[in-house]
PDB file of N, CA and C in Angstrom:
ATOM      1  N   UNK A   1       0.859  -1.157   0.000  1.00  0.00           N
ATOM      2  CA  UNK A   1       0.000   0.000   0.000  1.00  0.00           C
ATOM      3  C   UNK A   1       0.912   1.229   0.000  1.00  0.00           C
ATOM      4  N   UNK A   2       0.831   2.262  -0.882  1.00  0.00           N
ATOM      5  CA  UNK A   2       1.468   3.443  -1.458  1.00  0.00           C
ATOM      6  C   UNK A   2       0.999   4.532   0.063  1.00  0.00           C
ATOM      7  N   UNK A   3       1.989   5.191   0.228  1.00  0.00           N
ATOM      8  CA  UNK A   3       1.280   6.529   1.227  1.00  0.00           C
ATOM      9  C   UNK A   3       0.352   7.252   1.568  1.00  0.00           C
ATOM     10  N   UNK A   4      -0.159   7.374   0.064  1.00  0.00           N
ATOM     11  CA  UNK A   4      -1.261   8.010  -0.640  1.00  0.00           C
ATOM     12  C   UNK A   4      -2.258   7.203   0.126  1.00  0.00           C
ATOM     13  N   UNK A   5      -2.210   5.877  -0.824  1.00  0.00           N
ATOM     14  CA  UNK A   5      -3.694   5.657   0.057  1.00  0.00           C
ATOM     15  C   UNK A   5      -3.957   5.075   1.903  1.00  0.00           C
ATOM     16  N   UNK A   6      -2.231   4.639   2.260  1.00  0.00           N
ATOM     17  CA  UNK A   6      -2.684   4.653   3.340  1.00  0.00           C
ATOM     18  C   UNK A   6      -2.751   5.427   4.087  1.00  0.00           C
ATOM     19  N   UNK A   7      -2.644   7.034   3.604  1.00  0.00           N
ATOM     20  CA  UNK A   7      -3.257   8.279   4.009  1.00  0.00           C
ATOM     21  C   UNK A   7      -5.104   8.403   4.006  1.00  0.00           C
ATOM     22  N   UNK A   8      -5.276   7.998   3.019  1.00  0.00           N
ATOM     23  CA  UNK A   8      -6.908   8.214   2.717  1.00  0.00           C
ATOM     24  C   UNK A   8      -7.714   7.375   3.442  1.00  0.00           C
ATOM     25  N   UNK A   9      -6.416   6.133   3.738  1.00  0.00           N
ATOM     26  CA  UNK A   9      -7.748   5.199   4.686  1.00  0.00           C
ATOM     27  C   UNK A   9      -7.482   5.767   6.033  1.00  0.00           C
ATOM     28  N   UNK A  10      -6.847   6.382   6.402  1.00  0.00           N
ATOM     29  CA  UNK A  10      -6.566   6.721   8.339  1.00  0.00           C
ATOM     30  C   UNK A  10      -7.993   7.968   8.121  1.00  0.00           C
ATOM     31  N   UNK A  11      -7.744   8.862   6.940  1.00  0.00           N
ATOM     32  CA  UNK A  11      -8.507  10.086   6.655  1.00  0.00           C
ATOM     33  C   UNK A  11      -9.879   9.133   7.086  1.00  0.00           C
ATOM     34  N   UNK A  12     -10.489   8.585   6.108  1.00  0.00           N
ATOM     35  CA  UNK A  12     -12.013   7.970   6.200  1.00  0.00           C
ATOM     36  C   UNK A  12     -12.037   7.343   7.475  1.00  0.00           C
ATOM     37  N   UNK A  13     -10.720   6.816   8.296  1.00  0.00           N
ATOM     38  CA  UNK A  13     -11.167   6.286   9.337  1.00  0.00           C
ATOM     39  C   UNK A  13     -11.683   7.257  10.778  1.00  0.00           C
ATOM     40  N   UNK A  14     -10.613   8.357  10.593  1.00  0.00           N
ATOM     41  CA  UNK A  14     -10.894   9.130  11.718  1.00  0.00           C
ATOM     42  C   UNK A  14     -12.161  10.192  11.701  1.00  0.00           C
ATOM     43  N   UNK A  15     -12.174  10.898  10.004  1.00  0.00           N
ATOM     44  CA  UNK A  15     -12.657  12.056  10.118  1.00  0.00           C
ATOM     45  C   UNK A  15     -15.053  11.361   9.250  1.00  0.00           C
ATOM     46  N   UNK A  16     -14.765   9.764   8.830  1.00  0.00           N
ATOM     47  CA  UNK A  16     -15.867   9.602   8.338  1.00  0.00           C
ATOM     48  C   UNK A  16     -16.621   8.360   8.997  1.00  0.00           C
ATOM     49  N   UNK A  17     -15.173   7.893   9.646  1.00  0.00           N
ATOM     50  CA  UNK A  17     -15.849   6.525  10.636  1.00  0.00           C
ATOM     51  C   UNK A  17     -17.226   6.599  11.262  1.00  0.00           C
ATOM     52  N   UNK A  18     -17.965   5.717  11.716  1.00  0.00           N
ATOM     53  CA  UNK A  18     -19.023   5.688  12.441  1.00  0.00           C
ATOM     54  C   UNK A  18     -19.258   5.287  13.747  1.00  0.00           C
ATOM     55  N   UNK A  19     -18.070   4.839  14.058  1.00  0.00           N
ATOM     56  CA  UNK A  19     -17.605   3.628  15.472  1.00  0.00           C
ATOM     57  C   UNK A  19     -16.435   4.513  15.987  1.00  0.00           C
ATOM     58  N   UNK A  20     -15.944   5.658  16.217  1.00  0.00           N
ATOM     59  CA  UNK A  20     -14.520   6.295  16.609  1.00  0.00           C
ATOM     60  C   UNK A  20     -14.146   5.048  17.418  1.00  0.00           C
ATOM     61  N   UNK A  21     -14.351   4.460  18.267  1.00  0.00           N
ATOM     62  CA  UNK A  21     -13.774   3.692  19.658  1.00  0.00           C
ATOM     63  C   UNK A  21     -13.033   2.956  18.829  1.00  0.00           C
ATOM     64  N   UNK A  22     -13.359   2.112  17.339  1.00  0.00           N
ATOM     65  CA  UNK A  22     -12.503   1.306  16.509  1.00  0.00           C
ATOM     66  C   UNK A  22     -11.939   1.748  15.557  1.00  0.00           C
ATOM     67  N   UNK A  23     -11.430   2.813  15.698  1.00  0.00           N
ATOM     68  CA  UNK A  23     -10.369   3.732  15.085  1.00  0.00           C
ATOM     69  C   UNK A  23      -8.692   3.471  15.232  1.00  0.00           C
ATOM     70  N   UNK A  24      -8.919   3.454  16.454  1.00  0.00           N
ATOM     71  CA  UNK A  24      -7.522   3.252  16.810  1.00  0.00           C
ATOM     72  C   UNK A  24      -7.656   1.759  16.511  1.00  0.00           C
ATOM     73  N   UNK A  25      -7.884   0.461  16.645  1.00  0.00           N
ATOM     74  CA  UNK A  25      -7.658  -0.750  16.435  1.00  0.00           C
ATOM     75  C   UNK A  25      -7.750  -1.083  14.791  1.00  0.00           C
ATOM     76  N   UNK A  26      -8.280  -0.093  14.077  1.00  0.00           N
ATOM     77  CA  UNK A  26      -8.121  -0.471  12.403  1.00  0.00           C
ATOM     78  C   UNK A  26      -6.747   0.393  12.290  1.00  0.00           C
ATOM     79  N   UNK A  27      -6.723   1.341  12.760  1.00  0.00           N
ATOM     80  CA  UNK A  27      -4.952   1.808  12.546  1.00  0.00           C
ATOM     81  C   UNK A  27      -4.027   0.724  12.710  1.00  0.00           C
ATOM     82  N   UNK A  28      -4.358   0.419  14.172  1.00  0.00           N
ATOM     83  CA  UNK A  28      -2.825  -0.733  14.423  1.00  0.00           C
ATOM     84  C   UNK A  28      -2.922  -1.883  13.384  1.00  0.00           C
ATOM     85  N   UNK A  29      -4.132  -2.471  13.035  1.00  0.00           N
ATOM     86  CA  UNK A  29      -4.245  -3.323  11.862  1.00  0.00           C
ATOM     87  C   UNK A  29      -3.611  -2.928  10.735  1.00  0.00           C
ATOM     88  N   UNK A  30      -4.200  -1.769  10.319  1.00  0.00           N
ATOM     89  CA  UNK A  30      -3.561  -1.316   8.971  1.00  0.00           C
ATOM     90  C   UNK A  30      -1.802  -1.436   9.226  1.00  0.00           C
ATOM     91  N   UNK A  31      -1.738  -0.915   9.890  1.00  0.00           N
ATOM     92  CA  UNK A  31       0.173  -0.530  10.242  1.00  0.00           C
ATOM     93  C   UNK A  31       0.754  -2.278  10.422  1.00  0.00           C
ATOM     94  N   UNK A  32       0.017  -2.701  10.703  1.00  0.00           N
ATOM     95  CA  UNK A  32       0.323  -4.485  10.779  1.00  0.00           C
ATOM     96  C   UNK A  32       0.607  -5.132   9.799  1.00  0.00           C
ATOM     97  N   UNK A  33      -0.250  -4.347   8.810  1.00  0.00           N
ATOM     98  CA  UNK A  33      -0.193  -5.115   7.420  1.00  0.00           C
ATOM     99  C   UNK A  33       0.784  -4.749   6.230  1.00  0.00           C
ATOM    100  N   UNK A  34       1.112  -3.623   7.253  1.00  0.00           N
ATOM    101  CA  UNK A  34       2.372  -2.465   6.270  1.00  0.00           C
ATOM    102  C   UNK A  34       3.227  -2.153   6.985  1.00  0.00           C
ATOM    103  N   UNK A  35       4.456  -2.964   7.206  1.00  0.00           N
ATOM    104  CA  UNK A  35       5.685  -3.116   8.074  1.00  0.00           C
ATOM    105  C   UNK A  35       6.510  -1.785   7.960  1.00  0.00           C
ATOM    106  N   UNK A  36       6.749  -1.256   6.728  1.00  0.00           N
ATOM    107  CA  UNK A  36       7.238  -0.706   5.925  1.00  0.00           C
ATOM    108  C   UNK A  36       6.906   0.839   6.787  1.00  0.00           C
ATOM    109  N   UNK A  37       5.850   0.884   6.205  1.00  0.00           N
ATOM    110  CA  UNK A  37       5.088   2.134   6.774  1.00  0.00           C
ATOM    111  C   UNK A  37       5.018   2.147   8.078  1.00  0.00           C
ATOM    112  N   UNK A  38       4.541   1.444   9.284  1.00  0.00           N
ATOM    113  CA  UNK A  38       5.012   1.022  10.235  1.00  0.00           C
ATOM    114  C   UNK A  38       6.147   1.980  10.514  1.00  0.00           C
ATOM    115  N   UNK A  39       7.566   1.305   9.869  1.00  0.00           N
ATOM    116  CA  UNK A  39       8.541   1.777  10.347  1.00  0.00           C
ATOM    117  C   UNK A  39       9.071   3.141  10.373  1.00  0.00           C
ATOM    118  N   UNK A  40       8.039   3.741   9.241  1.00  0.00           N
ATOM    119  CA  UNK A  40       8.281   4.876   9.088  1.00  0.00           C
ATOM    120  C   UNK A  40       7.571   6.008   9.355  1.00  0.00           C
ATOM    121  N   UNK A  41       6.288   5.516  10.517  1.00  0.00           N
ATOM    122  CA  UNK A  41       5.826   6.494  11.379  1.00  0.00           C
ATOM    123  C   UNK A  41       5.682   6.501  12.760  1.00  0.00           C
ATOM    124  N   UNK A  42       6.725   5.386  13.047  1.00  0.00           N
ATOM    125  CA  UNK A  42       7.067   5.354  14.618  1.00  0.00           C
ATOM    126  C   UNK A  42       8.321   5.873  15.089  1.00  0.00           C
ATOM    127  N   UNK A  43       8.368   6.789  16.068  1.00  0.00           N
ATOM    128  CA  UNK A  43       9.621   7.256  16.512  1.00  0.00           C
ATOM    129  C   UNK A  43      10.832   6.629  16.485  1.00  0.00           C
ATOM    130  N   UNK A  44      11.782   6.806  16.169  1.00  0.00           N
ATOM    131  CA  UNK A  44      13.338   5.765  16.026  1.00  0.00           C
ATOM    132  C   UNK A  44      13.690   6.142  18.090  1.00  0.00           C
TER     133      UNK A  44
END
């Protein structure tokens, strides 16, 4: 998954979600599934 869109899915998750409380648990999923990215938005 490109930046781009795993920008657009955090976007729809936070700002169009319907459930906020499972916001944060589809993030850590998403970031689970993208090591990569992951690594490159957690503090060193």
């Amino acid at each position: 998954m490109d930046d781009t869109k795993l920008r657009d899915q955090l976007v729809t998750i936070f700002v169009a979600g319907t459930k906020p409380p499972n916001a944060p648990s589809w993030t850590w999923y998403l970031l689970s599934q993208n090591p990569e990215q992951r690594r490159s938005s957690t503090p060193s």
